[in-house]
C-alpha atoms as a PDB file:
ATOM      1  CA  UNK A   1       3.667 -38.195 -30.585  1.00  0.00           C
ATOM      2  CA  UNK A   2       3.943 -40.136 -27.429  1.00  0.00           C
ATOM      3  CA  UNK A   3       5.356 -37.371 -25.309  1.00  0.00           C
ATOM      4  CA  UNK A   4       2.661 -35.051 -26.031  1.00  0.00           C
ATOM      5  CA  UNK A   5       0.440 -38.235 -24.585  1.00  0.00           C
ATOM      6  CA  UNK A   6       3.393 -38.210 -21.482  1.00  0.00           C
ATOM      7  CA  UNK A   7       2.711 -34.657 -20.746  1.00  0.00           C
ATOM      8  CA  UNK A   8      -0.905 -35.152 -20.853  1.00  0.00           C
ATOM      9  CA  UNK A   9      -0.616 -37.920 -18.318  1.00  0.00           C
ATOM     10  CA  UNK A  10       1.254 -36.049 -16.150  1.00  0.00           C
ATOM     11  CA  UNK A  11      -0.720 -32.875 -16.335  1.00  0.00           C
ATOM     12  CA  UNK A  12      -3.797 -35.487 -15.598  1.00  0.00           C
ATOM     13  CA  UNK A  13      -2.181 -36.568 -12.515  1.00  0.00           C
ATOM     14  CA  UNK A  14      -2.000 -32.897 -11.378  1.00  0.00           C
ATOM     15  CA  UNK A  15      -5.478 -32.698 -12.284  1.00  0.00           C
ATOM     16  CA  UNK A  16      -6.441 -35.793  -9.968  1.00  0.00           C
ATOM     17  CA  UNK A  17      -3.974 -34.755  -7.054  1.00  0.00           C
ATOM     18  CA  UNK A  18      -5.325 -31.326  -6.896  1.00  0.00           C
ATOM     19  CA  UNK A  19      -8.719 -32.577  -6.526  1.00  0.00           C
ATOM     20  CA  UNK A  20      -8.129 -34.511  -3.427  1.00  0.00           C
ATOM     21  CA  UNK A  21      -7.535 -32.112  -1.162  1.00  0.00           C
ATOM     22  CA  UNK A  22     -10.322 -29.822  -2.271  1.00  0.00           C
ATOM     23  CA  UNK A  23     -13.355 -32.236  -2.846  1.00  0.00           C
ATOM     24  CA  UNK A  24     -12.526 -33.972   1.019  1.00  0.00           C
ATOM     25  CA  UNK A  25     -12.309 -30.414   2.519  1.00  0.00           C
ATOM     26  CA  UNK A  26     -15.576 -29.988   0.798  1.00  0.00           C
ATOM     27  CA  UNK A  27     -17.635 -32.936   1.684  1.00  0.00           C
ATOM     28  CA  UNK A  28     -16.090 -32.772   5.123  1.00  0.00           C
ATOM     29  CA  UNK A  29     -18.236 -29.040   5.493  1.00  0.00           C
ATOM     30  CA  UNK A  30     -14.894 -26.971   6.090  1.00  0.00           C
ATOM     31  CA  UNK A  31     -13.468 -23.883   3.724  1.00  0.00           C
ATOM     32  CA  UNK A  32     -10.408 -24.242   1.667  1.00  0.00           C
ATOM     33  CA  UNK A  33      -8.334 -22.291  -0.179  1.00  0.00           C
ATOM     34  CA  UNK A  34      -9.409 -22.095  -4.142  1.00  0.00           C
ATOM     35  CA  UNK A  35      -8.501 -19.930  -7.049  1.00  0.00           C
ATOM     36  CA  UNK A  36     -11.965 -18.143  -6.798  1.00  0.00           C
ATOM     37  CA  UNK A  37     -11.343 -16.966  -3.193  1.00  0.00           C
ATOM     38  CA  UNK A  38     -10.164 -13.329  -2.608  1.00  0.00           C
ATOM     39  CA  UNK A  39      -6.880 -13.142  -2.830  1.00  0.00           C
ATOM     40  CA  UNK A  40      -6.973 -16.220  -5.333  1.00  0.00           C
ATOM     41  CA  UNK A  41      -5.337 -18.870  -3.806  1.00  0.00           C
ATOM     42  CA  UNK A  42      -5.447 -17.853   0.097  1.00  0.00           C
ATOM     43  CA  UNK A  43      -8.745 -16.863   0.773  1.00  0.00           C
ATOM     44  CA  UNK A  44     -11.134 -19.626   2.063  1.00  0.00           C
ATOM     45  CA  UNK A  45     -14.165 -20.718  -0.208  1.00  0.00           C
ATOM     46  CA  UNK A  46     -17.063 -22.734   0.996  1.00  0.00           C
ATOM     47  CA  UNK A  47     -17.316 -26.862   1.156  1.00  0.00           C
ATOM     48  CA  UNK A  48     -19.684 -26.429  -1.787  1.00  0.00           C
ATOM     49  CA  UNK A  49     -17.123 -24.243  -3.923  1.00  0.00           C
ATOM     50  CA  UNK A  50     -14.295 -26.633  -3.188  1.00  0.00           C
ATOM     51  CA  UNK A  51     -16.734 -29.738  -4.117  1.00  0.00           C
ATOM     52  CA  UNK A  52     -16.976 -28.312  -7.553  1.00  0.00           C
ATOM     53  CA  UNK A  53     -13.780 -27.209  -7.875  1.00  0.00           C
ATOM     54  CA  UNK A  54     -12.409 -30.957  -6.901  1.00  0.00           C
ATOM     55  CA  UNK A  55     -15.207 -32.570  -8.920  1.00  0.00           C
ATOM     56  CA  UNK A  56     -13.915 -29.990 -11.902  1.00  0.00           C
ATOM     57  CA  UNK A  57     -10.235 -31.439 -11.344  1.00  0.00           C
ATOM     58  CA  UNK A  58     -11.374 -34.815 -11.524  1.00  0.00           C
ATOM     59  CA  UNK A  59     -13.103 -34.553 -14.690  1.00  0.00           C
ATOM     60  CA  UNK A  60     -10.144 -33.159 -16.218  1.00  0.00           C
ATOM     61  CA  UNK A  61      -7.900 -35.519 -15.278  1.00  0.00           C
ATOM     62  CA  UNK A  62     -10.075 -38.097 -16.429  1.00  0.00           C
ATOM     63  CA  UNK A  63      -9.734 -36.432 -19.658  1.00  0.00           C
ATOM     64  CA  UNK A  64      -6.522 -36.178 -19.435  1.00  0.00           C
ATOM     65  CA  UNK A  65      -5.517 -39.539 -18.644  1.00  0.00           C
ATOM     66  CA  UNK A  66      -8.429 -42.069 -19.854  1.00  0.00           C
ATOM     67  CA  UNK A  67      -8.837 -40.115 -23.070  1.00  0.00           C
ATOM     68  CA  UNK A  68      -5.503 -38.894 -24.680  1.00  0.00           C
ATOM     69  CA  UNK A  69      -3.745 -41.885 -26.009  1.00  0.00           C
ATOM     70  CA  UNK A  70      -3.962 -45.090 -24.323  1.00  0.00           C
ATOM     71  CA  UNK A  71      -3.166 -44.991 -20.611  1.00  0.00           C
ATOM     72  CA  UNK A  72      -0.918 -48.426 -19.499  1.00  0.00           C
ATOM     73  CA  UNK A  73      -0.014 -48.164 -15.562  1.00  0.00           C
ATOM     74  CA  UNK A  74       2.100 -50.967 -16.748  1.00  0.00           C
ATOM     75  CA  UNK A  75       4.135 -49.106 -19.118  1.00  0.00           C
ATOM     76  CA  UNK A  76       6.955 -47.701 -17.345  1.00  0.00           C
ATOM     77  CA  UNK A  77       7.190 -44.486 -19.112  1.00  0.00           C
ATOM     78  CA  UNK A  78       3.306 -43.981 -18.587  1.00  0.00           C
ATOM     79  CA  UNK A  79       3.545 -44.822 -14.637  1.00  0.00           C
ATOM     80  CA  UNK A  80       6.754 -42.132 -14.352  1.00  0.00           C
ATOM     81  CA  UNK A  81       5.097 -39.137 -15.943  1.00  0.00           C
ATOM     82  CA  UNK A  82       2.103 -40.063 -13.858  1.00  0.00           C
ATOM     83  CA  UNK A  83       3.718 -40.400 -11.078  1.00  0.00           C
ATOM     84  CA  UNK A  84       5.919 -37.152 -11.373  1.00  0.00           C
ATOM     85  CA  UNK A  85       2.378 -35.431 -11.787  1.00  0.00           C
ATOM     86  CA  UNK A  86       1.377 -36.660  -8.594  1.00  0.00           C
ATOM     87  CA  UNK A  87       4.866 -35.597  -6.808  1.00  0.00           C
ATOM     88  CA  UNK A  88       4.758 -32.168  -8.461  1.00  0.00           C
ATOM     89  CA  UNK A  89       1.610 -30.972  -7.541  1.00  0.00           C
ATOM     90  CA  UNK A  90       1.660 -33.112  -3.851  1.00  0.00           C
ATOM     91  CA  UNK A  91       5.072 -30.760  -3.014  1.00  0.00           C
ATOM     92  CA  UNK A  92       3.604 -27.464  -4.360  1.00  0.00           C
ATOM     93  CA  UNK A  93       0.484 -28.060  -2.891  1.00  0.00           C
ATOM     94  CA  UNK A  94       2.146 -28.877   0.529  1.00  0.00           C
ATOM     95  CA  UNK A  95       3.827 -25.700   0.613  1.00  0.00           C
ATOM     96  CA  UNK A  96       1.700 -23.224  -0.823  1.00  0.00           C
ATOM     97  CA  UNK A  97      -1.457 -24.607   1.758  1.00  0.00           C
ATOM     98  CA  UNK A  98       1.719 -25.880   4.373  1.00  0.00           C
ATOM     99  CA  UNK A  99       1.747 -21.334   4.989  1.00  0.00           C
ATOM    100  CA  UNK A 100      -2.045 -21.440   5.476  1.00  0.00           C
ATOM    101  CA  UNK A 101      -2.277 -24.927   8.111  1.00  0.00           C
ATOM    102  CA  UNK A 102       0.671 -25.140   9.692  1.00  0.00           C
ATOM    103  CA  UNK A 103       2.531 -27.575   7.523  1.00  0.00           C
ATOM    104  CA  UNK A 104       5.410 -25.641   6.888  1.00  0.00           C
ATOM    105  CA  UNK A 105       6.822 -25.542  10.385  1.00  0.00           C
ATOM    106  CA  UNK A 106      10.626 -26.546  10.989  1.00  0.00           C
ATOM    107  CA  UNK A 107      10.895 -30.529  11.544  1.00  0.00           C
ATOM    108  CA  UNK A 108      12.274 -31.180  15.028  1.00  0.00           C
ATOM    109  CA  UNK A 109      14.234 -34.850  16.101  1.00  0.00           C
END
């Protein structure tokens, strides 16, 4: 059953990437994009919103991570499907908010 704990790892480090950006925008006082703005996803929501939202993202990764199984950064396999969390949801999250802040624009040497 250890890949069901793999996938919960990496689904947990989704969790705890997604909250960054959300929870900072909030305590910093600016709007951010959230699934409860209108549209979903594009739409600003408050700092207070995007606290919760971050806070909620935290807890589940916690859940997800320090609950299911037993969670070794020292294991390799452990550390890769955390780690691919992290890069998954880091490179979405880049683009989808990269159309919204200016991310997205073409690199130039």
């Amino acid at each position: 059953m250890e890949w069901l704990q793999l996938v919960s790892y990496f689904f947990g480090a989704a969790f705890l990437t997604n909250a960054v950006p959300h929870f900072i925008a909030g305590v910093k006082g600016e709007p951010f994009q959230s699934p409860f703005a209108k549209p979903p996803g594009q739409g600003m929501s408050s700092s207070t919103v995007n606290v919760l939202w971050g806070f909620l993202n935290l807890i589940a990764g916690y859940v997800l991570i320090c609950r299911v199984g037993d969670f070794d950064l020292r294991s390799t396999s452990d550390a890769v499907a955390f780690g691919l969390g992290v890069l998954a949801i880091g490179l979405l999250s880049a683009r989808l908010f990269g159309r919204f802040h200016g991310g997205n624009a073409p690199e130039h040497s």
